[in-house]
PDB file of N, CA and C in Angstrom:
ATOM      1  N   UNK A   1      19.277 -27.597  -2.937  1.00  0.00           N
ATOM      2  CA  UNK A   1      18.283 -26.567  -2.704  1.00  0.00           C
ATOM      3  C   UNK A   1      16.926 -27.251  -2.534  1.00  0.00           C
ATOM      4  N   UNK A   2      15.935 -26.905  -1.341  1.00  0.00           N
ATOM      5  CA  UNK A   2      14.848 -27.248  -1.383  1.00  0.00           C
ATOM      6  C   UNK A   2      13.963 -27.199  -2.523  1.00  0.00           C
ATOM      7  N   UNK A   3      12.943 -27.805  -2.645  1.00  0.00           N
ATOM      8  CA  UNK A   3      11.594 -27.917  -3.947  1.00  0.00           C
ATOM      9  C   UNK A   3      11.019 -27.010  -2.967  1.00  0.00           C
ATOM     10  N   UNK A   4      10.124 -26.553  -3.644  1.00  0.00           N
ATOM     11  CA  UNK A   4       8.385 -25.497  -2.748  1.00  0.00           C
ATOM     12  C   UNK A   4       7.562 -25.960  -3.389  1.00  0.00           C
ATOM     13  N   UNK A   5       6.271 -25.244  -2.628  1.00  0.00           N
ATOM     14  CA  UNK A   5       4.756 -25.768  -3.484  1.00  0.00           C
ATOM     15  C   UNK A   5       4.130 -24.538  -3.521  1.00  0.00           C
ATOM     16  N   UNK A   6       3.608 -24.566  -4.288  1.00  0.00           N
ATOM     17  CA  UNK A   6       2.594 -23.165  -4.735  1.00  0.00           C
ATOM     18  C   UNK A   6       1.622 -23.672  -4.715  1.00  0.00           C
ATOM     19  N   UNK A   7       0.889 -23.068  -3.480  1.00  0.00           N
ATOM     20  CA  UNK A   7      -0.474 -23.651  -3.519  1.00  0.00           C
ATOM     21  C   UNK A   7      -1.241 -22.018  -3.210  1.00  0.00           C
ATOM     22  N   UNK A   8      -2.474 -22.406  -4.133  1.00  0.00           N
ATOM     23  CA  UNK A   8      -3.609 -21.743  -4.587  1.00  0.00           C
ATOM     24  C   UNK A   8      -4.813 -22.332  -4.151  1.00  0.00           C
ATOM     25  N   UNK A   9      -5.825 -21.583  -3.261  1.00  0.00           N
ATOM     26  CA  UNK A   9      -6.899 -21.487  -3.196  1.00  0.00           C
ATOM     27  C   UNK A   9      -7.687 -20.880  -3.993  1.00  0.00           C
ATOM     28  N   UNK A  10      -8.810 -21.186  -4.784  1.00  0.00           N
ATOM     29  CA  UNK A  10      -9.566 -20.173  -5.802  1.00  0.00           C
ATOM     30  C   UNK A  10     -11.077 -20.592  -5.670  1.00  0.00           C
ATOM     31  N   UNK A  11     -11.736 -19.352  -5.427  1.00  0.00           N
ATOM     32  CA  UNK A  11     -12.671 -19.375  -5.897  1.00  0.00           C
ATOM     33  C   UNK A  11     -13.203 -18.854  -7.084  1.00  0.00           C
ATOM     34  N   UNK A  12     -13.667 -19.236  -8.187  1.00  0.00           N
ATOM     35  CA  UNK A  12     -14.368 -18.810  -9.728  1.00  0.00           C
ATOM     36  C   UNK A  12     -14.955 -17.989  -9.458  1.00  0.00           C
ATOM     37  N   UNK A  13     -15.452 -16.957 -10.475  1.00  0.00           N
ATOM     38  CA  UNK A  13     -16.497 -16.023 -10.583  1.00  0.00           C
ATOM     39  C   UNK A  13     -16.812 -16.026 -11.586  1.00  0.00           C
ATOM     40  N   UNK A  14     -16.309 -16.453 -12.836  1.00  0.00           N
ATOM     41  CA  UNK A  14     -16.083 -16.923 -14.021  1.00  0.00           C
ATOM     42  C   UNK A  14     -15.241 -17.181 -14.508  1.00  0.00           C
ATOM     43  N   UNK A  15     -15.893 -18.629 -15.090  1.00  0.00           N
ATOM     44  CA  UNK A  15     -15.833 -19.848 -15.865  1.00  0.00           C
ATOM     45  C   UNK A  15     -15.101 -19.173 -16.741  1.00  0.00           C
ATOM     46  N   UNK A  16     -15.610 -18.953 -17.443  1.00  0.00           N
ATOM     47  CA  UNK A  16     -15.353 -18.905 -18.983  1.00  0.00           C
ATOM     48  C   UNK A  16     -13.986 -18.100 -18.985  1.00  0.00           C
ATOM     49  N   UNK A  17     -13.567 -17.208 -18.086  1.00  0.00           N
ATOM     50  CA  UNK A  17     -12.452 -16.337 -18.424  1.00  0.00           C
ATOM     51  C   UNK A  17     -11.423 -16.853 -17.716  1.00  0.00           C
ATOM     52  N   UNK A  18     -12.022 -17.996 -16.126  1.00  0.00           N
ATOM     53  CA  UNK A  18     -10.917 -18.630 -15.631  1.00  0.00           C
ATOM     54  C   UNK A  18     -10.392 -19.672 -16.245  1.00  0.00           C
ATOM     55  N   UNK A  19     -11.481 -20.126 -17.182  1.00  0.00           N
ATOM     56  CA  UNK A  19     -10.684 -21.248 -18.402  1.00  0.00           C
ATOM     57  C   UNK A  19      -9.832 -20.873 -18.592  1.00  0.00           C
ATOM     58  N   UNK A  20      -9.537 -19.669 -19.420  1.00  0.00           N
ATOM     59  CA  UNK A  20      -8.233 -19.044 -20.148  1.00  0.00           C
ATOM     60  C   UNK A  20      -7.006 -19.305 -19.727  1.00  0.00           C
ATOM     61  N   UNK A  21      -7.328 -18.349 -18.021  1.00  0.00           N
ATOM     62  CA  UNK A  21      -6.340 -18.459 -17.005  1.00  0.00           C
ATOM     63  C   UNK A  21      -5.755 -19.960 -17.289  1.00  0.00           C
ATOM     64  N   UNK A  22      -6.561 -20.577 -17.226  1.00  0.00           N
ATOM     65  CA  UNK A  22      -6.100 -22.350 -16.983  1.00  0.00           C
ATOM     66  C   UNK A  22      -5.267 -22.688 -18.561  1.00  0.00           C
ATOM     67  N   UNK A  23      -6.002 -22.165 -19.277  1.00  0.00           N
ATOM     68  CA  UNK A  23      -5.307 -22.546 -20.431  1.00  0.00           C
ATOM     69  C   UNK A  23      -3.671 -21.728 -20.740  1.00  0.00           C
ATOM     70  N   UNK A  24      -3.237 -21.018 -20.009  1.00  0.00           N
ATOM     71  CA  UNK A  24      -2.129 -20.429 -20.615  1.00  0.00           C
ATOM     72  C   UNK A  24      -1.253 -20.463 -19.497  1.00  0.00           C
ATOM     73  N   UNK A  25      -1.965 -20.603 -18.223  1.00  0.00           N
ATOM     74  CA  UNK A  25      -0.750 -21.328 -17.049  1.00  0.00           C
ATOM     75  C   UNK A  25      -0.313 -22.407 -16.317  1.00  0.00           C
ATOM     76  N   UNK A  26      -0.776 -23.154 -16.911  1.00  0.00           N
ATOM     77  CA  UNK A  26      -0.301 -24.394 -17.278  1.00  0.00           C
ATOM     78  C   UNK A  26       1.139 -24.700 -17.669  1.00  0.00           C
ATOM     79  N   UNK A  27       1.227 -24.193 -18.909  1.00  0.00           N
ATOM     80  CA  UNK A  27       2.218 -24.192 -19.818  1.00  0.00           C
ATOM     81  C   UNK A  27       3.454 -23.180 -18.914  1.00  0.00           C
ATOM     82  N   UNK A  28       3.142 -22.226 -18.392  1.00  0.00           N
ATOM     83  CA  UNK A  28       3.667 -21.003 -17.823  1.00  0.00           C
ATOM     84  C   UNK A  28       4.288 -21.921 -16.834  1.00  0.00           C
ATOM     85  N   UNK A  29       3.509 -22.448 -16.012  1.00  0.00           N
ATOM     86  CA  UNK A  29       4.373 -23.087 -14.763  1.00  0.00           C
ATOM     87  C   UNK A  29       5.351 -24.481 -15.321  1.00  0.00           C
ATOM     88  N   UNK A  30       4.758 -24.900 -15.928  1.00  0.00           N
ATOM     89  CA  UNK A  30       5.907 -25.776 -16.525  1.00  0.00           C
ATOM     90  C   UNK A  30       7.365 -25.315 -17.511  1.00  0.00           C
ATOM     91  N   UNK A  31       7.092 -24.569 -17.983  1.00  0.00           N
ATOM     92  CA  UNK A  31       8.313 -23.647 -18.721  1.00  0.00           C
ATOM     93  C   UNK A  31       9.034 -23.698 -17.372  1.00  0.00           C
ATOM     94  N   UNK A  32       8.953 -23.179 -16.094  1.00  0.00           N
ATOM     95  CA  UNK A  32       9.339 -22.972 -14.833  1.00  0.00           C
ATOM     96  C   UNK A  32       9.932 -24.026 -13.935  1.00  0.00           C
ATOM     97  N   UNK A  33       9.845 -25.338 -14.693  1.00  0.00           N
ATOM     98  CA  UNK A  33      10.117 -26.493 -13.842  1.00  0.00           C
ATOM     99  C   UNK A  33       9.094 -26.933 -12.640  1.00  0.00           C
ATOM    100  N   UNK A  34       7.245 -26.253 -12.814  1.00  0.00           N
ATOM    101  CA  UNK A  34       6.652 -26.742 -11.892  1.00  0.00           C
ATOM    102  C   UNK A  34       5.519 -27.997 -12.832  1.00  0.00           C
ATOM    103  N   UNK A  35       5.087 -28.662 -11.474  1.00  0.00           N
ATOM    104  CA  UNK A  35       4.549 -29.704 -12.056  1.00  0.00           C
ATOM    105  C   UNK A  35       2.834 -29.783 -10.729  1.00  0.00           C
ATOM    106  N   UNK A  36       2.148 -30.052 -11.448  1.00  0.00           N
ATOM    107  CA  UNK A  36       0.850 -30.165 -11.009  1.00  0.00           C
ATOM    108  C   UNK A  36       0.973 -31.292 -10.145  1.00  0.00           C
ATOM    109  N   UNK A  37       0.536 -31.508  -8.928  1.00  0.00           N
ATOM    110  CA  UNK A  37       0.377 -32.509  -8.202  1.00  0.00           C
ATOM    111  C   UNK A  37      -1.129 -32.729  -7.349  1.00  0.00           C
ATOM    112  N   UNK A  38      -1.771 -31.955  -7.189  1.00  0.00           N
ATOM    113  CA  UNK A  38      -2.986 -31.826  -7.175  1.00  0.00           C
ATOM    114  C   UNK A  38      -3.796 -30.354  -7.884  1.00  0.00           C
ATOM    115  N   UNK A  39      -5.132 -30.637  -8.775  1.00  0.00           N
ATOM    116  CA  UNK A  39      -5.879 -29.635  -8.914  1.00  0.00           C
ATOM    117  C   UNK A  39      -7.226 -30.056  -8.553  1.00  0.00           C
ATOM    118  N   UNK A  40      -8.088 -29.280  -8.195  1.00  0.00           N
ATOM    119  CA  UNK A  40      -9.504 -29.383  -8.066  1.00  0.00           C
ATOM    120  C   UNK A  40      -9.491 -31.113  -6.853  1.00  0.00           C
ATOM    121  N   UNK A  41     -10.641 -31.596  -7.357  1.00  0.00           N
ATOM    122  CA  UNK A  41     -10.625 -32.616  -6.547  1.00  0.00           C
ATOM    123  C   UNK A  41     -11.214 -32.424  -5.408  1.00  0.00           C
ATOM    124  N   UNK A  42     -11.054 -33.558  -4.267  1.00  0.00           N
ATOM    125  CA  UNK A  42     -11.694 -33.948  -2.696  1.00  0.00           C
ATOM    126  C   UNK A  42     -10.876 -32.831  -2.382  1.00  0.00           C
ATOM    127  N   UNK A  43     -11.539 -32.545  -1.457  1.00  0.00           N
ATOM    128  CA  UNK A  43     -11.028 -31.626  -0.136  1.00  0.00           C
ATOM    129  C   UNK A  43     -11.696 -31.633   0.887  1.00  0.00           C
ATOM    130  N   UNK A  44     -11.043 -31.595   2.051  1.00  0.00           N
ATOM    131  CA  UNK A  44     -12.183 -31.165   3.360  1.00  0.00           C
ATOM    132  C   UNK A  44     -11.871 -30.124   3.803  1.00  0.00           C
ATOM    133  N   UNK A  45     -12.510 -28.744   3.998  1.00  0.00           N
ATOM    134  CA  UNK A  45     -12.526 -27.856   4.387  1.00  0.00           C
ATOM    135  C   UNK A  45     -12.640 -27.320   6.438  1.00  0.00           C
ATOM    136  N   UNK A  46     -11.314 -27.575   6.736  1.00  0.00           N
ATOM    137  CA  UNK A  46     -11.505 -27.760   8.495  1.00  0.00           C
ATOM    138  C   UNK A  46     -11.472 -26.101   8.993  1.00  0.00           C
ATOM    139  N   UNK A  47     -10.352 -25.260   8.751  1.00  0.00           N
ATOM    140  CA  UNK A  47     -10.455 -24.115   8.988  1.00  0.00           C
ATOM    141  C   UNK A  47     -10.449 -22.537   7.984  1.00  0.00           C
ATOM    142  N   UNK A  48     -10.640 -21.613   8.731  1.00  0.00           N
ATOM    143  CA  UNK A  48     -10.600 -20.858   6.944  1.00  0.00           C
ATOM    144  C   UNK A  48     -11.637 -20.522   6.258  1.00  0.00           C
ATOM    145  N   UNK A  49     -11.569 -19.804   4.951  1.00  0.00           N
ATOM    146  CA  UNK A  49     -11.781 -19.174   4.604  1.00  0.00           C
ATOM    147  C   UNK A  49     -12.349 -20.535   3.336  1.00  0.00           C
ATOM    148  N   UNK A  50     -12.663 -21.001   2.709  1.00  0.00           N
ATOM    149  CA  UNK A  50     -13.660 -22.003   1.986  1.00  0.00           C
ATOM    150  C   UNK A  50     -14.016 -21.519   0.453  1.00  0.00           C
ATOM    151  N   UNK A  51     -12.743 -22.290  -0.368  1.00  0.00           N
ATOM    152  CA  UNK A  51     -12.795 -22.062  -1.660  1.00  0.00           C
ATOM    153  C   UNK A  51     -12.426 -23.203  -2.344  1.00  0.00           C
ATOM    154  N   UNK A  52     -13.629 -23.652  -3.132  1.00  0.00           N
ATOM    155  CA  UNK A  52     -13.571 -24.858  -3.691  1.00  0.00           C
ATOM    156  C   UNK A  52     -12.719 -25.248  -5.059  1.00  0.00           C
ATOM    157  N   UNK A  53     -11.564 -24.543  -4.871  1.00  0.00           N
ATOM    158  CA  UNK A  53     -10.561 -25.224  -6.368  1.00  0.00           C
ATOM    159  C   UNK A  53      -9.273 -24.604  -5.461  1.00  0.00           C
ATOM    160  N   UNK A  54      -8.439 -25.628  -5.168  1.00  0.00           N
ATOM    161  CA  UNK A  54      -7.045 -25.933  -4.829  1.00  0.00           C
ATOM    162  C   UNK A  54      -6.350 -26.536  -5.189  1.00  0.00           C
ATOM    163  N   UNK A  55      -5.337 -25.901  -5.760  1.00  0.00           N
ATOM    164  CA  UNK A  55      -4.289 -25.929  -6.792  1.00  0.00           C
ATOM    165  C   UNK A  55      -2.999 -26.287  -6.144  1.00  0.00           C
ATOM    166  N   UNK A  56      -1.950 -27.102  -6.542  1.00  0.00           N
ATOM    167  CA  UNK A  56      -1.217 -27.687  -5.667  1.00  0.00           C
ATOM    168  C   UNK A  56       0.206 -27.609  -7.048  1.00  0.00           C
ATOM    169  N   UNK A  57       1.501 -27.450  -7.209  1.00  0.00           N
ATOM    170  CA  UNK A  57       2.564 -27.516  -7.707  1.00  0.00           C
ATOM    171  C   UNK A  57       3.815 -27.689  -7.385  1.00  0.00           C
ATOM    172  N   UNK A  58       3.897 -28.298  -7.867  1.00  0.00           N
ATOM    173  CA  UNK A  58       5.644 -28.563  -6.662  1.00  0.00           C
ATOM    174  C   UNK A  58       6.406 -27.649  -7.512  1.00  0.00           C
ATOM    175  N   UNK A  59       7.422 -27.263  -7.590  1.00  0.00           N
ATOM    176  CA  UNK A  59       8.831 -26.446  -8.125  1.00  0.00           C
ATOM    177  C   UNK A  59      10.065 -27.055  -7.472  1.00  0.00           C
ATOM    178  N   UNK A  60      11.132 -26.822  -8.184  1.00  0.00           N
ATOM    179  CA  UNK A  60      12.229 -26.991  -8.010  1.00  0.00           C
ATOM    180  C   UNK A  60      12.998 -26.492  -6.556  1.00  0.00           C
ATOM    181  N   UNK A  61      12.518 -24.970  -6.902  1.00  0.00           N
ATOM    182  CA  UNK A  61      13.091 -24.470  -5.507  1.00  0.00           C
ATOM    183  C   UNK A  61      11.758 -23.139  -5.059  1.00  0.00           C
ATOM    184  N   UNK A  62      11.663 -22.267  -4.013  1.00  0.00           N
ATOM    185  CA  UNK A  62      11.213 -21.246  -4.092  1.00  0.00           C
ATOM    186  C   UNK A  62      11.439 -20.562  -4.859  1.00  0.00           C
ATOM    187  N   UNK A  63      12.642 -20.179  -5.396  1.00  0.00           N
ATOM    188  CA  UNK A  63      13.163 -19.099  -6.780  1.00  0.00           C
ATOM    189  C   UNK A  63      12.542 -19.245  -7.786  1.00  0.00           C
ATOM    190  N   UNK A  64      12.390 -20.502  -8.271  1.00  0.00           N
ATOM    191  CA  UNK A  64      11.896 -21.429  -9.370  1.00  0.00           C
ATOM    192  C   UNK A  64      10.207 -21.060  -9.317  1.00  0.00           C
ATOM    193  N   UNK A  65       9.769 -21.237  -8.273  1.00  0.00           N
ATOM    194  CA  UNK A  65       8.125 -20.907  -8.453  1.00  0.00           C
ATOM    195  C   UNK A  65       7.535 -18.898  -7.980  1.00  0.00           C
ATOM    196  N   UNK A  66       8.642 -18.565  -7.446  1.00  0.00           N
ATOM    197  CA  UNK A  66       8.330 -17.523  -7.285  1.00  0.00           C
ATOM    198  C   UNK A  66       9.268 -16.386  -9.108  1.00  0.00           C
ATOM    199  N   UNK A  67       9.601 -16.657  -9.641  1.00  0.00           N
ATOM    200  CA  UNK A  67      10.186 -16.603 -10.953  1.00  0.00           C
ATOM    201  C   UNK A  67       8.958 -16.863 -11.474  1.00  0.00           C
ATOM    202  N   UNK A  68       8.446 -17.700 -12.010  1.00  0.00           N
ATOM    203  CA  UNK A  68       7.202 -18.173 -12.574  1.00  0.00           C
ATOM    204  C   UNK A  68       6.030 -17.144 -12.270  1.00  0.00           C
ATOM    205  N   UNK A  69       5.957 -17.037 -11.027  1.00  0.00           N
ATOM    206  CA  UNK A  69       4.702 -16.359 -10.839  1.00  0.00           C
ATOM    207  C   UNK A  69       4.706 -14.782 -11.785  1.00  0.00           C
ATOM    208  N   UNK A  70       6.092 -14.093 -11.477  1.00  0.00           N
ATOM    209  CA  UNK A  70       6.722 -12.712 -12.058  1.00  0.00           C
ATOM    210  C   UNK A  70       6.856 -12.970 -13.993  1.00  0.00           C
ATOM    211  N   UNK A  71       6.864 -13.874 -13.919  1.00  0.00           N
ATOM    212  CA  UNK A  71       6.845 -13.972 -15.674  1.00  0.00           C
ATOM    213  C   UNK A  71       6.285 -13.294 -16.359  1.00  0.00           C
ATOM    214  N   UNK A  72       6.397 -13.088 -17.608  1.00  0.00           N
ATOM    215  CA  UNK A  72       5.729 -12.622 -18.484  1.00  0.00           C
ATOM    216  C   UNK A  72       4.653 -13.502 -19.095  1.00  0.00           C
ATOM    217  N   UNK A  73       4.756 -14.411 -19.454  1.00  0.00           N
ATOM    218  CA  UNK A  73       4.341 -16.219 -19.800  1.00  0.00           C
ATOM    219  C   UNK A  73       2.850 -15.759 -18.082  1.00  0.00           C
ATOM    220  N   UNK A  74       3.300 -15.977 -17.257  1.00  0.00           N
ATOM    221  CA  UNK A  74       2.042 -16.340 -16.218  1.00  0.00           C
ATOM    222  C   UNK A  74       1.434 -15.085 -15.915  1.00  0.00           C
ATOM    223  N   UNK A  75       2.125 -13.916 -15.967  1.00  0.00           N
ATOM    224  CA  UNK A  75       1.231 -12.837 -16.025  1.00  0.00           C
ATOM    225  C   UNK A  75       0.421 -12.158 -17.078  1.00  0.00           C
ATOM    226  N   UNK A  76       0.624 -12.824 -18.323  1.00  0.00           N
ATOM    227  CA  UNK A  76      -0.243 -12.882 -19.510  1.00  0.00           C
ATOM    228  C   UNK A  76      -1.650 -13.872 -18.989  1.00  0.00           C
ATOM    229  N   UNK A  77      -1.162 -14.837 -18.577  1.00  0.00           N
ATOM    230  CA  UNK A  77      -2.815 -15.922 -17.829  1.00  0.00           C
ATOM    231  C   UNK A  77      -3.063 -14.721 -16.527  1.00  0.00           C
ATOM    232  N   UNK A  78      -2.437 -14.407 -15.683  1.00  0.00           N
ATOM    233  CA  UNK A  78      -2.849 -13.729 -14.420  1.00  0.00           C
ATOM    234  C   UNK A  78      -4.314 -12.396 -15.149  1.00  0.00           C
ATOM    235  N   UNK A  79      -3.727 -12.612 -15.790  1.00  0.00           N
ATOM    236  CA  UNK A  79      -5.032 -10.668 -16.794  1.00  0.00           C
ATOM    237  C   UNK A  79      -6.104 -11.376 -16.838  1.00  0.00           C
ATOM    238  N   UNK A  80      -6.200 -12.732 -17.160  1.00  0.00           N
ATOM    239  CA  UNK A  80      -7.492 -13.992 -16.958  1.00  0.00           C
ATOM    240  C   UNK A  80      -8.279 -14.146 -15.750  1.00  0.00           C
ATOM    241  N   UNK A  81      -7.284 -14.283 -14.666  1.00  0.00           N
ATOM    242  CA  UNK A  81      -7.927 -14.897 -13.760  1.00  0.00           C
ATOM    243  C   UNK A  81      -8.732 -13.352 -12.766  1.00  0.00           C
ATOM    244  N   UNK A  82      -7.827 -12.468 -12.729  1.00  0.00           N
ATOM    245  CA  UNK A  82      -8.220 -11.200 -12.197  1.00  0.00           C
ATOM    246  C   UNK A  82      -9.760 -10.882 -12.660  1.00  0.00           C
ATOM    247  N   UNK A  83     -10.247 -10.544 -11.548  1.00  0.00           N
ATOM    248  CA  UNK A  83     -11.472 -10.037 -11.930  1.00  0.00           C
ATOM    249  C   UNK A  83     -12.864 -11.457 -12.188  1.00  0.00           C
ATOM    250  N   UNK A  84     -12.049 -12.673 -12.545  1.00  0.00           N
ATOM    251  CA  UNK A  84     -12.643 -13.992 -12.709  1.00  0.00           C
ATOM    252  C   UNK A  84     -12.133 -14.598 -10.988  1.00  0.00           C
ATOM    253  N   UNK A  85     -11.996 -14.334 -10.341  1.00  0.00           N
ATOM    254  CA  UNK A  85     -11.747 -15.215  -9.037  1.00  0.00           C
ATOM    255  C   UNK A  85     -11.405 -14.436  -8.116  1.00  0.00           C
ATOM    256  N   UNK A  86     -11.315 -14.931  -6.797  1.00  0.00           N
ATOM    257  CA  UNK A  86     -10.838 -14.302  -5.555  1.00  0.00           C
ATOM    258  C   UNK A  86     -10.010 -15.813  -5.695  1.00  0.00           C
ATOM    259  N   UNK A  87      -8.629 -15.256  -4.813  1.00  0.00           N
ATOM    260  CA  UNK A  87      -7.394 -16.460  -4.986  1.00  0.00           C
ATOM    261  C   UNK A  87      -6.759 -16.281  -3.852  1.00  0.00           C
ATOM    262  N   UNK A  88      -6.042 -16.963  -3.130  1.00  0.00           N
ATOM    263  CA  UNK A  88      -4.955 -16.931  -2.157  1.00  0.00           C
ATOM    264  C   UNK A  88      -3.821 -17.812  -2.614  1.00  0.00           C
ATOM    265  N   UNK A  89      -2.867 -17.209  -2.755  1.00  0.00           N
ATOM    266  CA  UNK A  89      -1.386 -17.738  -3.503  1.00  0.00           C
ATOM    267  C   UNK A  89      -0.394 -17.927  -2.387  1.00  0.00           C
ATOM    268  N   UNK A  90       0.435 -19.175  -1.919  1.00  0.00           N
ATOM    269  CA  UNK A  90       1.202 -18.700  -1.103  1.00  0.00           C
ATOM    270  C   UNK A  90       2.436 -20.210  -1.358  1.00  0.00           C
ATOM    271  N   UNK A  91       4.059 -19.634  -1.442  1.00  0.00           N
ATOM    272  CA  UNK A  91       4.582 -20.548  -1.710  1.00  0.00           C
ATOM    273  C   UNK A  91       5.276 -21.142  -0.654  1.00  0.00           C
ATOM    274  N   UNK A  92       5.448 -22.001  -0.960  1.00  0.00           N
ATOM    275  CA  UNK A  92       6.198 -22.507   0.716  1.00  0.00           C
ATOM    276  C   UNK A  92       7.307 -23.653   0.353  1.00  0.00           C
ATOM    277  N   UNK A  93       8.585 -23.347   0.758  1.00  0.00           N
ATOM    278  CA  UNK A  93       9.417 -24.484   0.750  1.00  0.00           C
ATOM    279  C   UNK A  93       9.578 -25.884   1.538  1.00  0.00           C
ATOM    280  N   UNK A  94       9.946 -26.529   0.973  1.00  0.00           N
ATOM    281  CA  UNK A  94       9.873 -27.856   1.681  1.00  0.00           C
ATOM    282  C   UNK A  94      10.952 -28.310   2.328  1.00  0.00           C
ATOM    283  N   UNK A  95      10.745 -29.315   3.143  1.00  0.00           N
ATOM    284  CA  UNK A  95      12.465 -29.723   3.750  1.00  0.00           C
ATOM    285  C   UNK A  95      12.459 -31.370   3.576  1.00  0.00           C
ATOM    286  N   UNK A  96      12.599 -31.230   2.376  1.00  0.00           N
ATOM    287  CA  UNK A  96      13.156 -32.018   1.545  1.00  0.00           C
ATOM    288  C   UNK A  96      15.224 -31.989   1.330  1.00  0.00           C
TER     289      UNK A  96
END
């Protein structure tokens, strides 16, 4: 079965409550078998819509990261980030 990546565009609106977010999905996506491969960091912005925190995770399979997202575990952090960010979420499998 292919791996996917869940990648996230975010822009903050607040700090302080997107911390949270950060602090409790973390753990959420790893319970899930995903693993951080890029956060924050360089970027160059060529087309689009221009949001400076991109979030990068590999998963096992699409099931695997789209499972995660539906959790209970990541939708306890999701009540965080709502209202603290504008986000674009989108998973994509690999051909691997």
């Amino acid at each position: 079965m292919p791996s996917a990546l869940w990648i996230a565009h975010v822009n903050v609106t607040n700090a302080e409550a997107y911390g949270k977010y950060a602090e409790l999905a973390g753990p959420a996506i790893a319970l899930h078998g995903g693993e951080f491969i890029a956060r924050g960091g360089r970027y160059v912005q060529l087309e689009g819509n221009d949001r400076p925190r991109n979030v990068v995770a590999r998963f096992p399979s699409v099931e695997a990261a789209e499972a995660c997202y539906h959790s209970a575990e990541y939708q306890a952090a999701l009540d965080f980030a709502r209202g603290a960010s504008e986000r674009d979420l989108v998973i994509v499998e690999l051909n691997d």
